[in-house]
Structures are given as C-alpha cells and as structure tokens.
N, C-alpha and C. Protein backbone atom coordinates (compact mmCIF):
# COMPACT_ATOMS: atom_id res chain seq x y z
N UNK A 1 206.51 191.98 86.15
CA UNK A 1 207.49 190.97 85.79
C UNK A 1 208.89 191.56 85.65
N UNK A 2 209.20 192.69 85.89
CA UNK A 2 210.24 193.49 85.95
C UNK A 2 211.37 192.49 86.65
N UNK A 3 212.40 192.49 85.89
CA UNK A 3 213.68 191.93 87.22
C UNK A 3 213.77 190.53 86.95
N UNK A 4 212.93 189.84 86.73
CA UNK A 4 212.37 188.33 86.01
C UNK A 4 213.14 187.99 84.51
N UNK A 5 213.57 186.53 84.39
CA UNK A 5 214.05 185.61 83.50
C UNK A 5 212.73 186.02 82.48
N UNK A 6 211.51 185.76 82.77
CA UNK A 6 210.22 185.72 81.82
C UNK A 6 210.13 187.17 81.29
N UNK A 7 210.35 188.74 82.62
CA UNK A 7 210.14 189.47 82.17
C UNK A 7 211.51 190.22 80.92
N UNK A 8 212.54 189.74 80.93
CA UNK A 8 213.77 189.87 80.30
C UNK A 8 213.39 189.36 78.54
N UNK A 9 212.62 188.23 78.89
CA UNK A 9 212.49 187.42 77.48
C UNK A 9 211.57 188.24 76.58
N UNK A 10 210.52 188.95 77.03
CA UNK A 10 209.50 189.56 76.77
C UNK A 10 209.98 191.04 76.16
N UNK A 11 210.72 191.48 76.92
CA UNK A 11 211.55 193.11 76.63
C UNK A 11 211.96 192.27 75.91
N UNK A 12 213.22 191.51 75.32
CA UNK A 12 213.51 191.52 74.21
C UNK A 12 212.79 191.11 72.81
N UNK A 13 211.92 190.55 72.89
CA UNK A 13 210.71 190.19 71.76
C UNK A 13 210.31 191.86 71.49
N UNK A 14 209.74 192.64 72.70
CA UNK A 14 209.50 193.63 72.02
C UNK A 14 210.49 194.60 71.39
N UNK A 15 211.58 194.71 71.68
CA UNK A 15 212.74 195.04 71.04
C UNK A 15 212.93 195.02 69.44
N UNK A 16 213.03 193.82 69.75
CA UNK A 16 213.15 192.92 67.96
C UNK A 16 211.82 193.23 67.16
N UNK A 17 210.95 193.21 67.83
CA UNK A 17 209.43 194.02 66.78
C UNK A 17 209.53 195.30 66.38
N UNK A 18 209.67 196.03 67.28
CA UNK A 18 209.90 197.82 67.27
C UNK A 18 211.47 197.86 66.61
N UNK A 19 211.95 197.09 66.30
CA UNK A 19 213.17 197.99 66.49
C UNK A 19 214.19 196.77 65.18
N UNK A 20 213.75 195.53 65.03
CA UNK A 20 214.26 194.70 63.76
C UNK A 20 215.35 193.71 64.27
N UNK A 21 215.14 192.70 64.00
CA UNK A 21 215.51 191.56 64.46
C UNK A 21 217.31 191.47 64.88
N UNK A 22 217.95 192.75 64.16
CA UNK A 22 219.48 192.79 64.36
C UNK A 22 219.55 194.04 65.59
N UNK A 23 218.50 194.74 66.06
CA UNK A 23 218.47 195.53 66.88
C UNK A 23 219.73 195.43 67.96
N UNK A 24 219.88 194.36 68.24
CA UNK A 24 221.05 194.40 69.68
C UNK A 24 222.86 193.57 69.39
N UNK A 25 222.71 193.28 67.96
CA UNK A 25 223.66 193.78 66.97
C UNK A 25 224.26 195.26 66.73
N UNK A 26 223.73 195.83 66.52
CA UNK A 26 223.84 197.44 65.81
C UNK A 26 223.76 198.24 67.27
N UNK A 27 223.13 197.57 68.41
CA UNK A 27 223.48 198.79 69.55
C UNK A 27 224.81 198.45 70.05
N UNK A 28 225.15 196.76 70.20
CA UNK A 28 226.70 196.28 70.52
C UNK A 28 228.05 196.81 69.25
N UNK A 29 227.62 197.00 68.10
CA UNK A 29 228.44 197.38 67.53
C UNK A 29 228.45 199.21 67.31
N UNK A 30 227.59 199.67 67.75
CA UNK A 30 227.82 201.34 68.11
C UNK A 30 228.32 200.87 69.45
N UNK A 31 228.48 200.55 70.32
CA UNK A 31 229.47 200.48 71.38
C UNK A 31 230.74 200.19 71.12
N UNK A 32 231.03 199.40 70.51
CA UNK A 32 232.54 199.44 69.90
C UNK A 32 233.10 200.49 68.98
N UNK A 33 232.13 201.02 68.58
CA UNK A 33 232.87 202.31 67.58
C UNK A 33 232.99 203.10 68.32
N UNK A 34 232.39 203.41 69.20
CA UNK A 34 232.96 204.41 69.94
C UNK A 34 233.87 204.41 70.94
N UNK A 35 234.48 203.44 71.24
CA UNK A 35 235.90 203.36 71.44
C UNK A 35 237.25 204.07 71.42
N UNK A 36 237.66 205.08 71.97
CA UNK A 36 238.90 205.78 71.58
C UNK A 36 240.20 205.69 72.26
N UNK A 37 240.27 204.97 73.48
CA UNK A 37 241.68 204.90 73.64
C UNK A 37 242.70 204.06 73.29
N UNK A 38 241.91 202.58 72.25
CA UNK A 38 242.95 202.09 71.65
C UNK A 38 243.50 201.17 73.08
N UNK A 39 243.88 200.97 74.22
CA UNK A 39 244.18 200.32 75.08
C UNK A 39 245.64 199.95 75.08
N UNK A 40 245.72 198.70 75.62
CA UNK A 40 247.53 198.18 75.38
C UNK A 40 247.33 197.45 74.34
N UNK A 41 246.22 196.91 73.73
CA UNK A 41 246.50 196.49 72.35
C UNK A 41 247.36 197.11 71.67
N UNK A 42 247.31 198.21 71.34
CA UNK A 42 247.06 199.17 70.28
C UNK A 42 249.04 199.44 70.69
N UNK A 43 249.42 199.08 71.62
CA UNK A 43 250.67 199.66 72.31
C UNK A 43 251.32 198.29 72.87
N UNK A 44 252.07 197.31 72.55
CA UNK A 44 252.32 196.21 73.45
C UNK A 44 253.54 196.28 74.43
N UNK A 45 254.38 197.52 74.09
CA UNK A 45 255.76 198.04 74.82
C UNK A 45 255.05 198.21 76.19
N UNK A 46 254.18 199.05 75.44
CA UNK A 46 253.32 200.25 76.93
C UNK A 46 252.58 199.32 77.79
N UNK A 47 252.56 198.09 77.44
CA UNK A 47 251.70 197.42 78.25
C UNK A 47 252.90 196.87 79.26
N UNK A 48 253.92 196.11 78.04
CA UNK A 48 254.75 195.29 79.08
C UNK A 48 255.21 196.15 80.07
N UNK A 49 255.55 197.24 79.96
CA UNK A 49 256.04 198.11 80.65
C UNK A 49 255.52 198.17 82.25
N UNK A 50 254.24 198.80 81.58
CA UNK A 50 252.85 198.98 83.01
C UNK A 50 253.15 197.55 83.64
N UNK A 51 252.95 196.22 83.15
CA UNK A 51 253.11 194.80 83.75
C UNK A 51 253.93 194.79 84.38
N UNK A 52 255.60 195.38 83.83
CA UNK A 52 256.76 195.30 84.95
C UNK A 52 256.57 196.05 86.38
N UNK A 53 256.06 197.16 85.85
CA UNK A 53 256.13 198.26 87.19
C UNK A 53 255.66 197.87 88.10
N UNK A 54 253.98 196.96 87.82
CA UNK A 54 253.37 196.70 88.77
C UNK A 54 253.78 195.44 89.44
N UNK A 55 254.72 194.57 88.64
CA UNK A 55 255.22 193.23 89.21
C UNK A 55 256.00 193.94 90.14
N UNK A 56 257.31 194.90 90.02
CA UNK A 56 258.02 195.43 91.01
C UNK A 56 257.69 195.82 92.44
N UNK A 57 256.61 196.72 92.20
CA UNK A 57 255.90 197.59 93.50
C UNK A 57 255.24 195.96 94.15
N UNK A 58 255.11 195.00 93.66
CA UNK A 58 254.23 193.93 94.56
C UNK A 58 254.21 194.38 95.66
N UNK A 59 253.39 193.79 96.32
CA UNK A 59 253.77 194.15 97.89
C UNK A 59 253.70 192.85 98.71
N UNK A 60 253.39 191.58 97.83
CA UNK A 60 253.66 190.11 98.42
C UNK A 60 255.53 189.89 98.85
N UNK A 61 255.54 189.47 100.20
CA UNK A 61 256.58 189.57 100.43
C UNK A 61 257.21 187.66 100.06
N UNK A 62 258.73 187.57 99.96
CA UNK A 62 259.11 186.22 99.61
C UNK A 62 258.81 185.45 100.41
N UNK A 63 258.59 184.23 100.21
CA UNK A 63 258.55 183.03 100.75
C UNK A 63 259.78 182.57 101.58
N UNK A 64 259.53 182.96 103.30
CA UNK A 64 260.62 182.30 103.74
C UNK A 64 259.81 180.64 104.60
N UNK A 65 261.43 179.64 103.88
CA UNK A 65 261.11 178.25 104.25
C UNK A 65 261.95 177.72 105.24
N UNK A 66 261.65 177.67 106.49
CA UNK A 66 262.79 176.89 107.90
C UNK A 66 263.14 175.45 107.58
N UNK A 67 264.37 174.99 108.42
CA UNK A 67 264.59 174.14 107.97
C UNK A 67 263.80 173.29 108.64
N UNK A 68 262.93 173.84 109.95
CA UNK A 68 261.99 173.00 110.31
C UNK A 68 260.56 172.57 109.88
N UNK A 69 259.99 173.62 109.06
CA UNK A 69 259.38 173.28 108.24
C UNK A 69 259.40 172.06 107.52
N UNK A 70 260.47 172.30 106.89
CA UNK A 70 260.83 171.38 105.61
C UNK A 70 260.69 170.00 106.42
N UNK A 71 261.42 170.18 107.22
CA UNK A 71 261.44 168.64 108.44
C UNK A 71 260.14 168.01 108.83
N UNK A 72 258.96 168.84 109.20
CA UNK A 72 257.72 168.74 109.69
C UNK A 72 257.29 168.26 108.17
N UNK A 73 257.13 169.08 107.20
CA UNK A 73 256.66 168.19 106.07
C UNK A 73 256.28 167.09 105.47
N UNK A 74 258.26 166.28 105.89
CA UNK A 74 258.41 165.24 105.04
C UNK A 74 258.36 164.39 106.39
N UNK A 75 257.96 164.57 107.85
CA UNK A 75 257.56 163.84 108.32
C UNK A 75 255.83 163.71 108.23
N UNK A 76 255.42 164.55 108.21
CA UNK A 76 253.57 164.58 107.57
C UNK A 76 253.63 163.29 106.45
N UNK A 77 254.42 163.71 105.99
CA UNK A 77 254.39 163.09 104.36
C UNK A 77 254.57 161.71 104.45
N UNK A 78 255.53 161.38 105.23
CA UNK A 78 255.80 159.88 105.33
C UNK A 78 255.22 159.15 106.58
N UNK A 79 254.08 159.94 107.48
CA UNK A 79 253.45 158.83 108.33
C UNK A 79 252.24 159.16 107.43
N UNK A 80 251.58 159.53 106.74
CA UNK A 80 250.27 159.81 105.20
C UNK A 80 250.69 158.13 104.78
N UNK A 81 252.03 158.04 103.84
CA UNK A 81 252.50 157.30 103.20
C UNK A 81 251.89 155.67 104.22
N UNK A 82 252.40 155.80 105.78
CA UNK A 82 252.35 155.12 106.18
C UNK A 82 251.36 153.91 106.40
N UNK A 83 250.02 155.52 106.87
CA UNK A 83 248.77 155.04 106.94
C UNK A 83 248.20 154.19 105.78
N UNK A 84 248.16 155.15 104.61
CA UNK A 84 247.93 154.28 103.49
C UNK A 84 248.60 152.87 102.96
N UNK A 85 249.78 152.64 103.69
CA UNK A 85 249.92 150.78 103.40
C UNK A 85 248.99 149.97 104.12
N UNK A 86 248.98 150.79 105.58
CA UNK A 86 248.27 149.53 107.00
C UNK A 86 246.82 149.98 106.43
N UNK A 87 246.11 150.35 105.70
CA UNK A 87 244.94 150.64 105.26
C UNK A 87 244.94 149.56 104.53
N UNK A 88 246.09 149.50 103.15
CA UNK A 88 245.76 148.39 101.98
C UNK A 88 245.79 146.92 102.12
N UNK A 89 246.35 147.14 103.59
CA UNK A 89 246.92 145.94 103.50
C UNK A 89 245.55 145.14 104.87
C-alpha cells in the first residue's frame, strides 16, 4: 500500500501510537527552530533592495503600441458591438 491515500493514513496512525498523538507537531516545530538565516523578514531594507535590483535587470522588454494597432482594435471592438445589437434585436 506504499504510495497510496489508504497507505499514508495508516503510517500516520502508526506514528501517533509509537510516537504520541502531538508527534508531527514537535517534528514541524523542530523544523522551525532550526532555522538560521532569519530571511528578508528579519531585514526589510535588504529585501526592498534585492526587489529593486531584480525589477531593473528585467529582461521583459516595453510594450510598443502602433497606431495601427490601436486602429485595428477599436475597429474589432465596434463591429463585436455591432453583432451584438443585430443578435438582440
């Protein structure tokens, strides 16, 4: 049953017998104590900082918009508009 929803349920029953009903309490909270670098919590300058640098280096380039684009658009846009009257009506 290895790898299994049923066999998962079972390892943990035996867990909690051998080992006391807060067993996977006390192994999640020895994982947090041992914790040492503190992160950008611990630092919120050092974070914004890292955030700027990496906004800078982006490598997404700007949005260029033609004026034909824009043209093609708002003609999309207004035969859409269109369809939907001769539909309602």
């Amino acid at each position: 049953m290895a790898g299994t929803k049923a066999g998962g349920l079972k390892a943990a029953m035996t867990n909690k017998l051998r080992h006391g009903k807060d067993f996977y309490a006390r192994i999640g909270a020895n994982g947090g104590k041992k914790g040492t670098t503190g992160g950008f919590a611990a630092n919120r300058e050092l974070a914004r900082a890292a955030g700027r640098k990496g906004g800078m280096i982006s490598r997404r380039r700007k949005a260029v918009v033609s004026q034909e684009t824009v043209e093609l658009s708002v003609e999309v846009r207004q035969q859409s508009t269109q369809n939907d009257v001769e539909l309602a009506a």
